[in-house]
Protein backbone atom coordinates (compact mmCIF):
# COMPACT_ATOMS: atom_id res chain seq x y z
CA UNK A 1 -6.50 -8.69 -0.72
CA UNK A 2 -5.26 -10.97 -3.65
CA UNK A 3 -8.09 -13.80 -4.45
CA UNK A 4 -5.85 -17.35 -5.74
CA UNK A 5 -9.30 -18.74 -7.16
CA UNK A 6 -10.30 -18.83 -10.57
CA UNK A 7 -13.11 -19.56 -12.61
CA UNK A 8 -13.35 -22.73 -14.91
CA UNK A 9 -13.46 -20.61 -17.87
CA UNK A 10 -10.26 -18.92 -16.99
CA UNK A 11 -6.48 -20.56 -17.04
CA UNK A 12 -5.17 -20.45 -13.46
CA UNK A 13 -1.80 -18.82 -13.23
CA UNK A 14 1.00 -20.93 -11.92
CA UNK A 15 2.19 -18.46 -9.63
CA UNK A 16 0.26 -14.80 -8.46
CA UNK A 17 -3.71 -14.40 -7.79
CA UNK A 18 -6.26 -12.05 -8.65
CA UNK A 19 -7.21 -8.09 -7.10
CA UNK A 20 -11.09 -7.49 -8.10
CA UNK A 21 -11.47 -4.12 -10.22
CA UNK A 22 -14.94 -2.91 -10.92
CA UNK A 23 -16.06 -6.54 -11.19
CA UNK A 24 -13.56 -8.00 -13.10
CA UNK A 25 -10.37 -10.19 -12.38
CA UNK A 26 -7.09 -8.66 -12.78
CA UNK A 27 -3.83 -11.24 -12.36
CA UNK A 28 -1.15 -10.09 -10.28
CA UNK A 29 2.05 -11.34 -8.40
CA UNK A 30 4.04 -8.87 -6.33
CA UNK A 31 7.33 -9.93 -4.42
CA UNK A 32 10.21 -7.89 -1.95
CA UNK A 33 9.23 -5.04 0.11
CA UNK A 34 10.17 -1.36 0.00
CA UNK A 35 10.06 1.18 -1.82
CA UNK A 36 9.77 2.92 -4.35
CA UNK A 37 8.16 -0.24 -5.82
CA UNK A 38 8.70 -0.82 -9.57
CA UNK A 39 6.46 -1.96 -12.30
CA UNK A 40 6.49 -3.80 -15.02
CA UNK A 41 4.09 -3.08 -18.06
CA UNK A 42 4.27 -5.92 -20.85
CA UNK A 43 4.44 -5.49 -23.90
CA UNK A 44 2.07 -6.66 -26.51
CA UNK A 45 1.37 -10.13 -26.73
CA UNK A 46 3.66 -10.33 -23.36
CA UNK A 47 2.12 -10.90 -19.82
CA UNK A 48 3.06 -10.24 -16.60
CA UNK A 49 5.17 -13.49 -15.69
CA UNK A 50 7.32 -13.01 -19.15
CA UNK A 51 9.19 -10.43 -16.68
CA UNK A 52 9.49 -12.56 -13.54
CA UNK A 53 12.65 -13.40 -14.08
CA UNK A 54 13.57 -9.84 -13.57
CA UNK A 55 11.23 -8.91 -11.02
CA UNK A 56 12.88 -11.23 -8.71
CA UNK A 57 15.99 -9.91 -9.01
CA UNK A 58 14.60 -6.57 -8.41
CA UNK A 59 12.76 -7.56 -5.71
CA UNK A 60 15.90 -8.25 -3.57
CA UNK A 61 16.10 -4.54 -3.14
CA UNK A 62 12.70 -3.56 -3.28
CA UNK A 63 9.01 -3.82 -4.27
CA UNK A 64 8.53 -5.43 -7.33
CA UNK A 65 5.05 -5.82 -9.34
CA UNK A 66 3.98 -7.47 -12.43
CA UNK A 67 0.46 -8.07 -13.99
CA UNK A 68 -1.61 -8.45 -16.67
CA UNK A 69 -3.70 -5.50 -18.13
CA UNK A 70 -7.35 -6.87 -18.70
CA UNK A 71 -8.44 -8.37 -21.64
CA UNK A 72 -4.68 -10.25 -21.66
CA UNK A 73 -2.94 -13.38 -20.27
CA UNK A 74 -4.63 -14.31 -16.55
CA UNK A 75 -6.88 -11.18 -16.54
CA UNK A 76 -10.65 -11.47 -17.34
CA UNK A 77 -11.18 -10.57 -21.54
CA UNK A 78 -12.21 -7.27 -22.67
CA UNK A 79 -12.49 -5.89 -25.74
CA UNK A 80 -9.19 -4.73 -27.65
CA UNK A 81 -7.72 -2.51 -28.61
CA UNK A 82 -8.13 0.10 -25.18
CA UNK A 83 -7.74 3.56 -24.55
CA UNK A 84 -4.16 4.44 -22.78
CA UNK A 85 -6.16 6.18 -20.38
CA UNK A 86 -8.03 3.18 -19.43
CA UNK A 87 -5.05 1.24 -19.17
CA UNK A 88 -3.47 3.71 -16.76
CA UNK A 89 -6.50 3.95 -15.18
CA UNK A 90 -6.66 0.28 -14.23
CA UNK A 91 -3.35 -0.13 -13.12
CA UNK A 92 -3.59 2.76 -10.64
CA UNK A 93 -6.80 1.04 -9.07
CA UNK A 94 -5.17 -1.79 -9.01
CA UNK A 95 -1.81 -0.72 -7.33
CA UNK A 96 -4.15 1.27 -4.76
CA UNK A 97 -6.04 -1.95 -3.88
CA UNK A 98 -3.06 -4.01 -3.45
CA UNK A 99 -1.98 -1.54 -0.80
CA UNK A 100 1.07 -0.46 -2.91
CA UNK A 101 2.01 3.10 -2.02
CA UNK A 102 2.49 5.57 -4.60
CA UNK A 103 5.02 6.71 -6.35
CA UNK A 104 6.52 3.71 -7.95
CA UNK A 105 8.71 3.18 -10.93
CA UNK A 106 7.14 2.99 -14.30
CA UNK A 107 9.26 -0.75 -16.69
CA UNK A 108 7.33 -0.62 -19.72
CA UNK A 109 8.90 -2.83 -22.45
CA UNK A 110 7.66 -2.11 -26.36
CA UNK A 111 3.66 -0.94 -26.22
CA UNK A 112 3.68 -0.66 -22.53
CA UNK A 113 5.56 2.64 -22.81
CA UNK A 114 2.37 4.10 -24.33
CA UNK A 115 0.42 3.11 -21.18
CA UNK A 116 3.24 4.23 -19.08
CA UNK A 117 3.50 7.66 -20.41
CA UNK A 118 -0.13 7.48 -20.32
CA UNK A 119 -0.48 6.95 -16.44
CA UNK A 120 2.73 9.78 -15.99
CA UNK A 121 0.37 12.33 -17.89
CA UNK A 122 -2.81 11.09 -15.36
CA UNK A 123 -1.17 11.04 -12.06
CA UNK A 124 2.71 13.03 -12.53
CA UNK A 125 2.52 12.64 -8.65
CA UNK A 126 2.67 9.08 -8.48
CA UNK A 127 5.60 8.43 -10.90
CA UNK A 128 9.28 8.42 -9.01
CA UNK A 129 11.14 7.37 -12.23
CA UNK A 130 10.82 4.83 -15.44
CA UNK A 131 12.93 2.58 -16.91
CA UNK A 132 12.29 2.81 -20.59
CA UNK A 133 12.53 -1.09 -22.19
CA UNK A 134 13.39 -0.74 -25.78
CA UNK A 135 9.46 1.00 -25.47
CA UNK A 136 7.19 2.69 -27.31
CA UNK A 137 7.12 6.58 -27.89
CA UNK A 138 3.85 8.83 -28.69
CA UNK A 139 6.37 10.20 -31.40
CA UNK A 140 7.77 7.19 -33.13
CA UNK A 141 6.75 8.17 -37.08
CA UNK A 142 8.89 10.97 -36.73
CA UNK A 143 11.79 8.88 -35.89
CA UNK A 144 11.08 5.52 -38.01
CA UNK A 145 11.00 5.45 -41.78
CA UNK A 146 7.50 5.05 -43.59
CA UNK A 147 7.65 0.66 -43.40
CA UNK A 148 7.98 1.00 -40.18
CA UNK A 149 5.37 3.65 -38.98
CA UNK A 150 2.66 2.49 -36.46
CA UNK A 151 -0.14 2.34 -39.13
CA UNK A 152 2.45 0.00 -40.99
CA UNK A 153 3.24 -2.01 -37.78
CA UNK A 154 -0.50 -2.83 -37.13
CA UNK A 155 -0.61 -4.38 -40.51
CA UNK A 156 2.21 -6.47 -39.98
CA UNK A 157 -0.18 -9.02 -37.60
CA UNK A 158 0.42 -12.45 -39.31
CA UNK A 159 -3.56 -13.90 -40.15
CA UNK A 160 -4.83 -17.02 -38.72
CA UNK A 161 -2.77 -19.19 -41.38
CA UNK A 162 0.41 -17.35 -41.20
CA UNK A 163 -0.39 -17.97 -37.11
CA UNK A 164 -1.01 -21.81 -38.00
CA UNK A 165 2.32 -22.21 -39.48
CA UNK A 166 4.42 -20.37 -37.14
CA UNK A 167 2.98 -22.57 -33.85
CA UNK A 168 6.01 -25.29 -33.96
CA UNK A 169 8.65 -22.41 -34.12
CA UNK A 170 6.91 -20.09 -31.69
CA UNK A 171 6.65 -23.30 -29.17
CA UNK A 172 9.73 -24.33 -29.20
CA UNK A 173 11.34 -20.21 -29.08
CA UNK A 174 8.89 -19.85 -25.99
CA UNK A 175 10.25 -22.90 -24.29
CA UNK A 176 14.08 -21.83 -25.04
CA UNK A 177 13.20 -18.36 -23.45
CA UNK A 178 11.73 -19.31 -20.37
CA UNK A 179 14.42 -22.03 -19.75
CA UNK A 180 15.44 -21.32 -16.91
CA UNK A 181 11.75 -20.84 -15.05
CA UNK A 182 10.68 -22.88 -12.25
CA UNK A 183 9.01 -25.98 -14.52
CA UNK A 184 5.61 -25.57 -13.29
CA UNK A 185 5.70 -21.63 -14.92
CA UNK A 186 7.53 -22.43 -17.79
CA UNK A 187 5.09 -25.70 -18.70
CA UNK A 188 2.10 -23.32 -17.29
CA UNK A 189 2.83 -20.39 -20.09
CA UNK A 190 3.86 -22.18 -22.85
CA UNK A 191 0.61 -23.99 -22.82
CA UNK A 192 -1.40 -20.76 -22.00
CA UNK A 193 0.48 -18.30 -24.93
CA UNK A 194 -0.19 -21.35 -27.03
CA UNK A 195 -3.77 -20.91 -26.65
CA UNK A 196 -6.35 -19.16 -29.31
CA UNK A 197 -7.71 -16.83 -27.05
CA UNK A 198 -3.81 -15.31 -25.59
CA UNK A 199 -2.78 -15.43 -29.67
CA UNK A 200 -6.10 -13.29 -30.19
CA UNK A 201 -5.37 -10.87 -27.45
CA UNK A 202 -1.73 -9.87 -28.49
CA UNK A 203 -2.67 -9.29 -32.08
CA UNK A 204 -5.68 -7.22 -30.88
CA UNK A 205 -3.83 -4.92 -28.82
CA UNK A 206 -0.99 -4.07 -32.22
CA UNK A 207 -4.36 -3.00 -33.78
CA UNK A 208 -4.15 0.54 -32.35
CA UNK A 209 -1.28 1.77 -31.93
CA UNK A 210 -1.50 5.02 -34.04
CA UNK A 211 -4.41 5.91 -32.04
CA UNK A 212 -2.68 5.79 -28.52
CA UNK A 213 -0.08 7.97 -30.27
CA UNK A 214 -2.35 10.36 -30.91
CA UNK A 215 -4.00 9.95 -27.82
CA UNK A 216 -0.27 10.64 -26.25
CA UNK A 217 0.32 13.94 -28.06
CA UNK A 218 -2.89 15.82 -26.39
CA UNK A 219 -1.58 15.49 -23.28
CA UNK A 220 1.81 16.84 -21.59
CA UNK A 221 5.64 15.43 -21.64
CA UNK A 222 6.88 13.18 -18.88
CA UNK A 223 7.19 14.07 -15.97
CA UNK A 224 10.86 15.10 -14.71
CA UNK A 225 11.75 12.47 -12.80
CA UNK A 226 14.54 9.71 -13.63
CA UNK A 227 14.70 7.94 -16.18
CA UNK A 228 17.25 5.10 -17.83
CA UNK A 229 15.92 4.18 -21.48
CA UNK A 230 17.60 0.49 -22.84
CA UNK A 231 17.75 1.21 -27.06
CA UNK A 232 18.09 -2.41 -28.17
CA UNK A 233 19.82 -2.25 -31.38
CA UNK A 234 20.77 -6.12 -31.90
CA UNK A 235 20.10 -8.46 -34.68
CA UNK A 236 16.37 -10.29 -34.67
CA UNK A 237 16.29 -12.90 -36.93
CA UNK A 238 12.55 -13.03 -37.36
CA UNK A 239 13.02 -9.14 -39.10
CA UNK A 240 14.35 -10.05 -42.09
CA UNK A 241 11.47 -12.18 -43.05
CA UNK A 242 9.60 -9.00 -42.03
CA UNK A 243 11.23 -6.04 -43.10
CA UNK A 244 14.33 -5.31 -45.50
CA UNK A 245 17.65 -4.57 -44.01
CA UNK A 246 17.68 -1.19 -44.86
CA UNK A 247 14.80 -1.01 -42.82
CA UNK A 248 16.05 -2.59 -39.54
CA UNK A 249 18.86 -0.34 -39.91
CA UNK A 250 16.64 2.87 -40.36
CA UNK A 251 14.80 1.67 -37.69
CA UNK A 252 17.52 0.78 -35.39
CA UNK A 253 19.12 4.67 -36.00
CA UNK A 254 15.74 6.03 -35.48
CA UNK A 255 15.34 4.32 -31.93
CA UNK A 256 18.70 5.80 -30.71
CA UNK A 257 17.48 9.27 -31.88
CA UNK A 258 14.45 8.96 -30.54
CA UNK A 259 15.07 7.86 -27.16
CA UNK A 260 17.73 10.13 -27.12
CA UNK A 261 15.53 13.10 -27.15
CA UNK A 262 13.43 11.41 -24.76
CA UNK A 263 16.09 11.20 -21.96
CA UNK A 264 17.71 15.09 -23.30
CA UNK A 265 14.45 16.72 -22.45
CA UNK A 266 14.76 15.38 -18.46
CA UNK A 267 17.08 16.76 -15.48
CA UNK A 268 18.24 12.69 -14.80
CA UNK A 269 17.76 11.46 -18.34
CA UNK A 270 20.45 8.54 -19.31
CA UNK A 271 20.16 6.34 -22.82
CA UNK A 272 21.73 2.85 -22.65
CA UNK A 273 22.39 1.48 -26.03
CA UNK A 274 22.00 -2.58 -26.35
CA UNK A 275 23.83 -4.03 -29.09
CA UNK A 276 23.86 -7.83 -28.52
CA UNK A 277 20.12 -8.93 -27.93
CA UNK A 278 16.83 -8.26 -29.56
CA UNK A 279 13.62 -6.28 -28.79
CA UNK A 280 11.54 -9.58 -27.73
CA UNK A 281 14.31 -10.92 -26.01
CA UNK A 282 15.75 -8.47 -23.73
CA UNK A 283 14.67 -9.22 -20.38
CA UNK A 284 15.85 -12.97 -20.82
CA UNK A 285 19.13 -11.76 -22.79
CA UNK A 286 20.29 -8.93 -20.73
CA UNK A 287 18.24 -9.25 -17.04
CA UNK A 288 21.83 -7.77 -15.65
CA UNK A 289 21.00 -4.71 -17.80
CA UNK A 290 17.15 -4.43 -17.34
CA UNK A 291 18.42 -5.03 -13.30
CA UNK A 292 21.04 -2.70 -12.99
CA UNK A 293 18.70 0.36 -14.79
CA UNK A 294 15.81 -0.79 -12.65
CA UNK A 295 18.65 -0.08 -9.34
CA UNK A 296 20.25 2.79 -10.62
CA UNK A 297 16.31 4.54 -11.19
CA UNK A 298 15.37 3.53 -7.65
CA UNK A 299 18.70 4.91 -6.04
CA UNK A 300 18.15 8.38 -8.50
CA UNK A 301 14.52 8.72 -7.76
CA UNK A 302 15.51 8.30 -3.28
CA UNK A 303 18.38 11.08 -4.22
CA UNK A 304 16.18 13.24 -5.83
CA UNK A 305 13.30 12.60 -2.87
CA UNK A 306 15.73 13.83 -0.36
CA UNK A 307 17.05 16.87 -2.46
CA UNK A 308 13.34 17.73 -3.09
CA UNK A 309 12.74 17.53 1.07
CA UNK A 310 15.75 20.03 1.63
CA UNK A 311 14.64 22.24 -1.00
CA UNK A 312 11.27 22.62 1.08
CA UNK A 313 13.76 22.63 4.10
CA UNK A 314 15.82 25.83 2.53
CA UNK A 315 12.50 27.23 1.80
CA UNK A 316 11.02 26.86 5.26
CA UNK A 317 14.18 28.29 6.94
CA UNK A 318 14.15 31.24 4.58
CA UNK A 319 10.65 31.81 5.17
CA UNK A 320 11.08 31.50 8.73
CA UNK A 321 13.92 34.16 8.59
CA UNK A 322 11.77 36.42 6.57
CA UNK A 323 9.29 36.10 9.70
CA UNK A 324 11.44 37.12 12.37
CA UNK A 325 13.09 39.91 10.30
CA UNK A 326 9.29 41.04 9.73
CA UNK A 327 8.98 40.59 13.47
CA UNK A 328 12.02 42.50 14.73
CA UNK A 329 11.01 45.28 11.94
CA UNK A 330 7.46 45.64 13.65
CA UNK A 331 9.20 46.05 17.09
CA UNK A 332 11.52 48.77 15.38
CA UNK A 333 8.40 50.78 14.08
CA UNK A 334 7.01 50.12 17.98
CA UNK A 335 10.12 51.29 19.60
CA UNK A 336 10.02 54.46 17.59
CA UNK A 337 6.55 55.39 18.22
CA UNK A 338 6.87 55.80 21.61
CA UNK A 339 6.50 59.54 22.67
């Protein structure tokens, strides 16, 4: 059962409670019923109610389930960066003690796709479909030019005086993109991503990102289930102070290659290419997009449930026919033994 307390040294979430695992608080808000239910995996520096907007438009047609990995937003700290494994790990505990049957569909958006990919590899069985937002791949530095490699990524954290200068502009982008949030949220997680300790925890978790790659490659492809993967390829205008154009172009071209292959080496793979948003801004940009891949994953991953059921159908007739042709072959061997 979800516990709504929270300790005095920990912000209380404006919405959502708290499922115990191994001793530790982990926030969580689910909504809808049904299944297969769906779940969201943040992105770095994200938390789970950065996505409610779009969970509760899925959750008109079925389960929906965000949350915050520990050591980020509502959940109790931990040290960062963590293994994918114990990510995936974590969230299948969780989902378990929540009472949320298995399988479910896998939203990661940006570094939740390692975790996701991580938690396919662990438990294949579990995993109906995923919804690929504009996320991470184990194989991203053979898609991205040099600048933009994970190593180089993980050294693009701003320090604490960079941080210091960007707080009026971050504010006030936060408060634009959760505009439209019940007031009580928005006012809630402006103040909380405002915070050191949130600011600490999203660079932390960029930190090691070439090691969850590499963690990634030892273990096996994705499973083939469905899968819809959103390429955002629109304009941010906080890259250019980042990266050269050149670079946002190479990297833009590398993330519809790469997510093509992705989706080419699956039975019900589909790549949907997003021109007119950005990578931070997608679910609040686009939540028909992010909605209608979430739907159209769901309604694959049922079709391909049923044709799996009359597969084992087909099989158990044939197997059945093979016994009584067996049977009426024993009674011919009978018949002609008789004297």
């Amino acid at each position: 059962m979800t516990n709504n307390s929270t300790s005095s040294a920990r912000l209380a979430p404006p919405i959502g409670g708290f499922q115990e695992i191994e001793g530790r608080h982990i926030f969580v808000h689910r909504s809808g019923s049904g299944g297969p239910a769906v779940v969201f995996l943040p992105g770095a520096g994200a938390v789970g109610l950065d996505y409610l907007g779009v969970q509760q438009e899925v959750a008109q047609f079925t389960t929906a389930v965000v949350y915050d990995r520990g050591g980020t937003g509502y959940s109790d700290p931990l040290p960062l960066p963590r293994t994918a494994a114990a990510v995936a790990t974590e969230l299948r505990e969780l989902l378990r003690a929540q009472d949320i049957a298995a399988p479910y569909v896998l939203v990661p958006h940006s570094l939740g796709g390692f975790y996701a990919h991580r938690f396919a590899q662990l438990y294949p069985q579990d995993v109906a479909g995923l919804v690929w937002l504009d996320a991470l791949h184990r194989d991203w530095d053979a898609f991205m030019p040099p600048a933009a490699s994970l190593a180089a990524i993980e050294q693009m954290a701003p320090d604490r005086e960079q941080l210091e200068q960007m707080r009026p502009a971050l504010r006030e982008m936060r408060t634009e993109l959760l505009a439209d949030y019940p007031e009580h949220v928005r006012q809630a997680l402006v103040e909380a991503k405002a915070s050191d300790e949130w600011t600490r925890a999203g660079i932390a978790e960029r930190t090691g990102l070439a090691g969850l790659a590499t963690e990634l490659r030892a273990g096996p492809n994705l499973p083939d289930v469905p899968v819809v993967a959103l390429s955002v390829v629109g304009t941010d205008p906080s890259q250019p102070a980042l990266t050269s154009e050149r670079t946002v172009q190479e990297m833009n071209d590398g993330k519809r290659r790469m997510d093509a292959a992705l989706v080419s080496a699956l039975s019900y793979g589909e790549q949907r290419v997003i021109s007119d948003t950005s990578h931070h801004r997608l679910c609040f940009d686009r939540p028909d997009a992010v909605v209608q891949a979430v739907r159209d994953v769901v309604e694959r991953a049922g079709l391909a449930h049923l044709a799996h059921l009359a597969h084992l159908a087909h099989l158990a007739h044939l197997a059945h026919l093979a016994h009584l042709a067996h049977l009426a072959h024993l009674a011919h061997l009978a018949h002609r033994a008789r004297p």
